[in-house]
PDB file of N, CA and C in Angstrom:
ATOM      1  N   UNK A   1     -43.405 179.834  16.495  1.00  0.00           N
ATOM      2  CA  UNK A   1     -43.399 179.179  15.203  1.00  0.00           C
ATOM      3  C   UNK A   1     -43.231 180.251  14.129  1.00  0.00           C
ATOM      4  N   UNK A   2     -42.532 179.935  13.036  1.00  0.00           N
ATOM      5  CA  UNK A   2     -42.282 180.593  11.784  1.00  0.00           C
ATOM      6  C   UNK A   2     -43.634 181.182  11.515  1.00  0.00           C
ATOM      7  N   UNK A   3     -43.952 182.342  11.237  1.00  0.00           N
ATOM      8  CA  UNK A   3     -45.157 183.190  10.766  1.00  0.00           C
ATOM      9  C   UNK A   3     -45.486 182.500   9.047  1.00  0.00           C
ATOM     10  N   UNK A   4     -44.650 181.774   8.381  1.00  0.00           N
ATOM     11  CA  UNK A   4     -44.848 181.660   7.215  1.00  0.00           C
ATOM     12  C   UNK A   4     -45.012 179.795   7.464  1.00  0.00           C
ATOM     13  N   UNK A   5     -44.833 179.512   8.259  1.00  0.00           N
ATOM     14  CA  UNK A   5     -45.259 177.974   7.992  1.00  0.00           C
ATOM     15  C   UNK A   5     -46.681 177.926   8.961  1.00  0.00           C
ATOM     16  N   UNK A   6     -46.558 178.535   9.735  1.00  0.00           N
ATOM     17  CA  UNK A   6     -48.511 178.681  10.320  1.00  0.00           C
ATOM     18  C   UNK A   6     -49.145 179.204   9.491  1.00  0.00           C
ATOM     19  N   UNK A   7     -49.054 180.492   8.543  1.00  0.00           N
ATOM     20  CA  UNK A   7     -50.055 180.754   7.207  1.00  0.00           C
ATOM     21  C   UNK A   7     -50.067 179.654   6.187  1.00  0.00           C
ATOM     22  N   UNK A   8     -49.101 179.133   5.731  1.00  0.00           N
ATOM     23  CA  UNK A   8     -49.331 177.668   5.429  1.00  0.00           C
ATOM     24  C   UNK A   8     -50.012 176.634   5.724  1.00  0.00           C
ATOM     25  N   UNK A   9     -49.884 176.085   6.644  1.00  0.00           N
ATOM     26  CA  UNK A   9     -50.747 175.523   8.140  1.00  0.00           C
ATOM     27  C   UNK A   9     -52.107 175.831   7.679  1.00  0.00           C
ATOM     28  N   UNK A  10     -52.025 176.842   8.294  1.00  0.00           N
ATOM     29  CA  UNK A  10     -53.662 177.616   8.748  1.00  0.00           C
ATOM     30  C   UNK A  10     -53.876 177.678   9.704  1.00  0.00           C
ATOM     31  N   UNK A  11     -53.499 177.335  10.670  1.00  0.00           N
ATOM     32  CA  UNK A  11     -53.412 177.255  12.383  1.00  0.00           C
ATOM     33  C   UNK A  11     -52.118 177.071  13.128  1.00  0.00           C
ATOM     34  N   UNK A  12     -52.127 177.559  14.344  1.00  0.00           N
ATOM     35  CA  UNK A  12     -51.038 177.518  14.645  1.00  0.00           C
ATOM     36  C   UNK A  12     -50.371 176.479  15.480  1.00  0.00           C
ATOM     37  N   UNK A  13     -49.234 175.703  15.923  1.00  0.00           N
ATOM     38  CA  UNK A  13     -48.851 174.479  16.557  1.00  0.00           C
ATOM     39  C   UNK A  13     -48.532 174.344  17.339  1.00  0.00           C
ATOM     40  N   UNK A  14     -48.440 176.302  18.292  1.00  0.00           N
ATOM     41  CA  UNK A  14     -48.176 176.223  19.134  1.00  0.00           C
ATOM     42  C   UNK A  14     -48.965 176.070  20.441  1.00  0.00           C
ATOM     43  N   UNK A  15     -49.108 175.783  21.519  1.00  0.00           N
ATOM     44  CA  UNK A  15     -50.232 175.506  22.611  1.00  0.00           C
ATOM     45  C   UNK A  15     -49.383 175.780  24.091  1.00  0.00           C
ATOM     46  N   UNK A  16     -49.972 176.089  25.128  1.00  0.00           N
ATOM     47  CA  UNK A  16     -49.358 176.057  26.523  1.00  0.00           C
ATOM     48  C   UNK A  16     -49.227 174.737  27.136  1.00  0.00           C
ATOM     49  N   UNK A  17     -48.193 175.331  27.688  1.00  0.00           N
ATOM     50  CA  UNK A  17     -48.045 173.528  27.976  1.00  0.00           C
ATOM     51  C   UNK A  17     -48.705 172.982  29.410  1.00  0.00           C
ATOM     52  N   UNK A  18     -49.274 171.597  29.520  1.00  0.00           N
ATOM     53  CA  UNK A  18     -50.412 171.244  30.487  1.00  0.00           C
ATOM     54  C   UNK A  18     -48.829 170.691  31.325  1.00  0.00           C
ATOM     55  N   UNK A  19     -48.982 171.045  33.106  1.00  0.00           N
ATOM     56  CA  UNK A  19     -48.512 169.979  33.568  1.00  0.00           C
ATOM     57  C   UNK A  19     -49.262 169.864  34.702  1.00  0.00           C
ATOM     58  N   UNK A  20     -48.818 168.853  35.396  1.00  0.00           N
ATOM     59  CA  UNK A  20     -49.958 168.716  36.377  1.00  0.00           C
ATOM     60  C   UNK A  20     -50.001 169.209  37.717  1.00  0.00           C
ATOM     61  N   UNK A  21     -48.874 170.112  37.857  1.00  0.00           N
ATOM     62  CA  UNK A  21     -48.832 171.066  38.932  1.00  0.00           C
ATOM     63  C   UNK A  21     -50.049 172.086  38.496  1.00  0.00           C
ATOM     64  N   UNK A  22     -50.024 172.805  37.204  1.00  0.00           N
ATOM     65  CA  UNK A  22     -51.108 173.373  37.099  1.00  0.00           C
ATOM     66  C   UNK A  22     -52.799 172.472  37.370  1.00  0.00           C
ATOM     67  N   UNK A  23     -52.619 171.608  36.697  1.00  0.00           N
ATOM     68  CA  UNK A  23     -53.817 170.943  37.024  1.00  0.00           C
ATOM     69  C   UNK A  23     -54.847 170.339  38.350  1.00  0.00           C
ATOM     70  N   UNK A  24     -53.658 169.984  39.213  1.00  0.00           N
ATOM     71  CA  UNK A  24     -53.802 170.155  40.520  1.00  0.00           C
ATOM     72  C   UNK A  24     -54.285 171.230  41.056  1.00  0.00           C
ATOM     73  N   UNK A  25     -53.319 172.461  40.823  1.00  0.00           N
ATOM     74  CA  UNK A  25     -53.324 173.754  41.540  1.00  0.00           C
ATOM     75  C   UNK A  25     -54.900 174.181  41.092  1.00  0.00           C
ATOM     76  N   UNK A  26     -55.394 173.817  39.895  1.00  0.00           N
ATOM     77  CA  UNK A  26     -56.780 174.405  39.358  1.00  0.00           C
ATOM     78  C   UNK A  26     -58.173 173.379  39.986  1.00  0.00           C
ATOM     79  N   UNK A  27     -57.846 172.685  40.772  1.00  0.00           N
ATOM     80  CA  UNK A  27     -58.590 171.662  41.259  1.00  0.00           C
ATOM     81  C   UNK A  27     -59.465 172.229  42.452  1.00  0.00           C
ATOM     82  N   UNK A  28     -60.533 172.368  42.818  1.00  0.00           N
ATOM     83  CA  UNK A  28     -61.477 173.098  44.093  1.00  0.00           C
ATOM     84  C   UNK A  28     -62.041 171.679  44.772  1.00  0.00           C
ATOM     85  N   UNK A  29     -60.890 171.842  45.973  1.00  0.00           N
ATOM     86  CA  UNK A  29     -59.803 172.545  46.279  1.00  0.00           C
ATOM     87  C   UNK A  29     -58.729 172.319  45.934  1.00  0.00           C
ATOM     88  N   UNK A  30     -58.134 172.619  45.962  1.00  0.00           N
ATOM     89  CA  UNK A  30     -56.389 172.842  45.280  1.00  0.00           C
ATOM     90  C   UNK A  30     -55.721 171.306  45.808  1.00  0.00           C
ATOM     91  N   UNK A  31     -54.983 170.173  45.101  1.00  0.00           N
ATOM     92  CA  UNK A  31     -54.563 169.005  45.566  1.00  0.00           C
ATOM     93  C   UNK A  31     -53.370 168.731  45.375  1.00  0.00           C
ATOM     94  N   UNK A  32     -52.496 170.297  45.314  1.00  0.00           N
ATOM     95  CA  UNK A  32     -51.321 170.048  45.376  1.00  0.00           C
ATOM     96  C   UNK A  32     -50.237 168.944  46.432  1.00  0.00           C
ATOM     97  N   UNK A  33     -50.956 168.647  47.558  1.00  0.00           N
ATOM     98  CA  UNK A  33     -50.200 168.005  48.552  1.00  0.00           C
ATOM     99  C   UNK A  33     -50.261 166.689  48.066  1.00  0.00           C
ATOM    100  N   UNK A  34     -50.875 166.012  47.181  1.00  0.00           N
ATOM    101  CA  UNK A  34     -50.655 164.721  46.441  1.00  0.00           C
ATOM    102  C   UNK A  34     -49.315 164.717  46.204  1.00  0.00           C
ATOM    103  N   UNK A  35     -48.365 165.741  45.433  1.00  0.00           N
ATOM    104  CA  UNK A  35     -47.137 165.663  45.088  1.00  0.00           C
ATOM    105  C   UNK A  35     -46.246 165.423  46.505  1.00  0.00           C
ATOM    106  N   UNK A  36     -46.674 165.830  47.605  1.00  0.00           N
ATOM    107  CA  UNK A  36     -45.550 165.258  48.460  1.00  0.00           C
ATOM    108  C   UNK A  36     -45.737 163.712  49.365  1.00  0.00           C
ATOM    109  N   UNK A  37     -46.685 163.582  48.739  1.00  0.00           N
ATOM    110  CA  UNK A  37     -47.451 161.943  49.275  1.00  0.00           C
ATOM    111  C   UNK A  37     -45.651 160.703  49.072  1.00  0.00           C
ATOM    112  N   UNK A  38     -45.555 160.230  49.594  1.00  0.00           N
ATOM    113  CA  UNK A  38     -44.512 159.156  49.860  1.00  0.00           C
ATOM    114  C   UNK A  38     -44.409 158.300  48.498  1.00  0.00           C
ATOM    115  N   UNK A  39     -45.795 157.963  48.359  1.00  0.00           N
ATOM    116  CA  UNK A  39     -45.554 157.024  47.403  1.00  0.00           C
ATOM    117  C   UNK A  39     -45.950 157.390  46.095  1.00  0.00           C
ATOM    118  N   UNK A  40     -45.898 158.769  45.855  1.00  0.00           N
ATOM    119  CA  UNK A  40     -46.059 159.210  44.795  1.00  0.00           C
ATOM    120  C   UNK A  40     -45.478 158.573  43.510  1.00  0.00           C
ATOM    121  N   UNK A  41     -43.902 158.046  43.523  1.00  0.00           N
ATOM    122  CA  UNK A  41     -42.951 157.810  42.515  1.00  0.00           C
ATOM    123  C   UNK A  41     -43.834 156.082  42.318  1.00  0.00           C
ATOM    124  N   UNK A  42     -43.932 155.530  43.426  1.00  0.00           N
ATOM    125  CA  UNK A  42     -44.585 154.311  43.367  1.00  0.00           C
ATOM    126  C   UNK A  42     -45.955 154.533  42.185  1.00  0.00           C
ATOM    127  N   UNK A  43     -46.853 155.284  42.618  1.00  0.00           N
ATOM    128  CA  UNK A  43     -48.178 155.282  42.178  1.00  0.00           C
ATOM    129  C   UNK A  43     -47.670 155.684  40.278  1.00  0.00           C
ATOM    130  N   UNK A  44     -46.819 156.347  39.909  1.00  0.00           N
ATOM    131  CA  UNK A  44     -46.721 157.024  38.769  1.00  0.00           C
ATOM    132  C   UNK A  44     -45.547 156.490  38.018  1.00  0.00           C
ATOM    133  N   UNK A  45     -45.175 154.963  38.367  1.00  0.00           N
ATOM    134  CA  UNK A  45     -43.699 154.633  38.023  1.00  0.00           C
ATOM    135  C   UNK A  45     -44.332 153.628  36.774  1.00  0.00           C
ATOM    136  N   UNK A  46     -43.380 153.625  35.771  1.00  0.00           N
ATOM    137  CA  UNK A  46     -44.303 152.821  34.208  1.00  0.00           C
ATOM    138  C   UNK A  46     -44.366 151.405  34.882  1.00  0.00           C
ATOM    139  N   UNK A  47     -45.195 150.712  33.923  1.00  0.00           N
ATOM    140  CA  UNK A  47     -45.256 148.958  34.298  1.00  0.00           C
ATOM    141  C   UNK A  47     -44.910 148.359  33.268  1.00  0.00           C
ATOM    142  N   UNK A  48     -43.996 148.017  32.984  1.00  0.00           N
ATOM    143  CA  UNK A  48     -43.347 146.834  32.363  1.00  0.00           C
ATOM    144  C   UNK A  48     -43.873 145.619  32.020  1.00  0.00           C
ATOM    145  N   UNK A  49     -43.650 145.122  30.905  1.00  0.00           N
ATOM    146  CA  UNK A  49     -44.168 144.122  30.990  1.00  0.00           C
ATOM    147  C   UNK A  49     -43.724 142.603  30.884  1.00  0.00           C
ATOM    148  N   UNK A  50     -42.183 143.062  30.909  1.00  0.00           N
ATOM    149  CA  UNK A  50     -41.243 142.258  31.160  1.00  0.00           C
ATOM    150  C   UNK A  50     -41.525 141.269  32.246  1.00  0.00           C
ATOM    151  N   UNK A  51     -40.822 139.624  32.284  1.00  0.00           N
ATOM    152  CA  UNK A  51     -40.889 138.985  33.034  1.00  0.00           C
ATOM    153  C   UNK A  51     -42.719 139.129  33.733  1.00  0.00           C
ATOM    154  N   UNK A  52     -43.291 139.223  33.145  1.00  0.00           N
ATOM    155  CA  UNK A  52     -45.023 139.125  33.841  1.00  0.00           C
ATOM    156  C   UNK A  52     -45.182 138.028  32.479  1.00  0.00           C
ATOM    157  N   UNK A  53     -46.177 137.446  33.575  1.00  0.00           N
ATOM    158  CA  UNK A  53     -47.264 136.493  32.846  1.00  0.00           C
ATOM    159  C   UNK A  53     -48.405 137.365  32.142  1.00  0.00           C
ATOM    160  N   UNK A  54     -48.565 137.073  31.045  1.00  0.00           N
ATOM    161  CA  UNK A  54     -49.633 137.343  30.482  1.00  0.00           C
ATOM    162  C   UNK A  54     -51.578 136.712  30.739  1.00  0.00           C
ATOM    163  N   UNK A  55     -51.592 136.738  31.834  1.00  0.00           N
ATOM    164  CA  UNK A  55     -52.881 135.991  31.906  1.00  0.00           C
ATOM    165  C   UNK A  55     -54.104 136.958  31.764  1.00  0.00           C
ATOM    166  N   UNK A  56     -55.014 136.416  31.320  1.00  0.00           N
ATOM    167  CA  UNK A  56     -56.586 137.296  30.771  1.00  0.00           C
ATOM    168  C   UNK A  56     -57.250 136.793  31.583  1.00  0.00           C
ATOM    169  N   UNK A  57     -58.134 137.702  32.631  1.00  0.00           N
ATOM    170  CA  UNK A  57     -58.897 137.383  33.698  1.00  0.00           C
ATOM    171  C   UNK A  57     -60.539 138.074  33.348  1.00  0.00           C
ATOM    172  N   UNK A  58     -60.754 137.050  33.075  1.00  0.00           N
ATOM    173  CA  UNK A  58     -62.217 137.665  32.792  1.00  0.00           C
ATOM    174  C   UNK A  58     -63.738 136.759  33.911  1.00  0.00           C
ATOM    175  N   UNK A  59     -64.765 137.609  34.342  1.00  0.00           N
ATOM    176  CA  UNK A  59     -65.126 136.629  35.176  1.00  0.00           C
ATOM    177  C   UNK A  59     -66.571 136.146  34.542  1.00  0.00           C
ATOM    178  N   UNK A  60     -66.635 134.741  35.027  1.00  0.00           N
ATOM    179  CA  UNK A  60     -67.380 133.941  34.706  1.00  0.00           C
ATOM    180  C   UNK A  60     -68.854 134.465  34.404  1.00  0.00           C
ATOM    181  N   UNK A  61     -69.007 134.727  35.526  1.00  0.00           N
ATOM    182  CA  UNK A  61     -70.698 136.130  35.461  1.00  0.00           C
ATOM    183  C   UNK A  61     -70.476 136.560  34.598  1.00  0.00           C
ATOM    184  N   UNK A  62     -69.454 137.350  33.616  1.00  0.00           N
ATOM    185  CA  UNK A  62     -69.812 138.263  32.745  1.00  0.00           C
ATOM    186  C   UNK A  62     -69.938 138.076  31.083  1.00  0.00           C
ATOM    187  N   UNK A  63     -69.818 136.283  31.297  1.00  0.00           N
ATOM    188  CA  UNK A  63     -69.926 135.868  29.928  1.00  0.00           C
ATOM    189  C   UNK A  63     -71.317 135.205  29.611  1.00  0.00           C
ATOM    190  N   UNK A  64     -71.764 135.323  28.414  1.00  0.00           N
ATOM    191  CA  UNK A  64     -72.952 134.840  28.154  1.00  0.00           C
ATOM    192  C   UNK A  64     -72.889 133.351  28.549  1.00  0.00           C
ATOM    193  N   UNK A  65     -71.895 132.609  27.831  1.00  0.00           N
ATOM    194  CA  UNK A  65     -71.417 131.355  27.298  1.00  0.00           C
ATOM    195  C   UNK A  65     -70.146 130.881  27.896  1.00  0.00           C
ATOM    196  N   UNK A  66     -69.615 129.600  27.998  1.00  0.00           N
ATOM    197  CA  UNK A  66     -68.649 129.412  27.878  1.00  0.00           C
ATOM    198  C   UNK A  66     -67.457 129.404  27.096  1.00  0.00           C
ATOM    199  N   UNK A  67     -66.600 130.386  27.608  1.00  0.00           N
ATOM    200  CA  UNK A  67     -65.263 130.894  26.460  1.00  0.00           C
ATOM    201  C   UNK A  67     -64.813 129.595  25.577  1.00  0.00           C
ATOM    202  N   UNK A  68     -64.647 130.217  24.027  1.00  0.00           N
ATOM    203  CA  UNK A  68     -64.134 128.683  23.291  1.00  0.00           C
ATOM    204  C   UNK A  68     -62.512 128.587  23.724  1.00  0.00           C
ATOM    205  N   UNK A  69     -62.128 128.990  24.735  1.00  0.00           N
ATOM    206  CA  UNK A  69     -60.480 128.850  24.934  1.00  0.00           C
ATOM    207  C   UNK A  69     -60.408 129.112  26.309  1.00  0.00           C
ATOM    208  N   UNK A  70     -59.402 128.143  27.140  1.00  0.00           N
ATOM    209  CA  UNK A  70     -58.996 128.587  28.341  1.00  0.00           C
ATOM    210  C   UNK A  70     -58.951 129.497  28.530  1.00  0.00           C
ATOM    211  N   UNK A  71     -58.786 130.214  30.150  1.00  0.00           N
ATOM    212  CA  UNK A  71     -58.499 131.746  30.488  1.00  0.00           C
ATOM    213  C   UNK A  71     -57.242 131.649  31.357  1.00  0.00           C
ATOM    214  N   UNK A  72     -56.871 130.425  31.394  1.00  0.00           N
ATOM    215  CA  UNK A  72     -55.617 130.229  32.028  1.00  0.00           C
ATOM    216  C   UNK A  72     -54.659 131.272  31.487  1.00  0.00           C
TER     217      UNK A  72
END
């Protein structure tokens, strides 16, 4: 970073960057072999929320009362 926009600043913006090979690798014991697990791309792939139903599942036990609205 520019020496004259961090004295500006007051701090600086720059940081190391986290990935999770390091984070793994710093793990006791070390859990790098997660990365060659099969279903890795599965476990870490985004979820969409396309084409899904929106339903709110909440369970009965955990309400005082009965909800003023379906949970359908």
């Amino acid at each position: 970073m520019n020496s004259e926009v961090q004295a500006a600043l007051g701090f600086n913006l720059h940081a190391p960057l986290k990935t999770i090979h390091a984070y793994l690798s710093s793990l006791n014991p070390p859990m790098l072999h997660m990365l060659d697990d099969e279903l890795i791309e599965a476990a870490t792939k985004e979820i969409r929320p396309e084409g899904k139903p929106r339903k709110l599942y909440v369970s009965p036990n955990s309400l005082p009362h009965s909800p003023p609205f379906p949970l359908d």
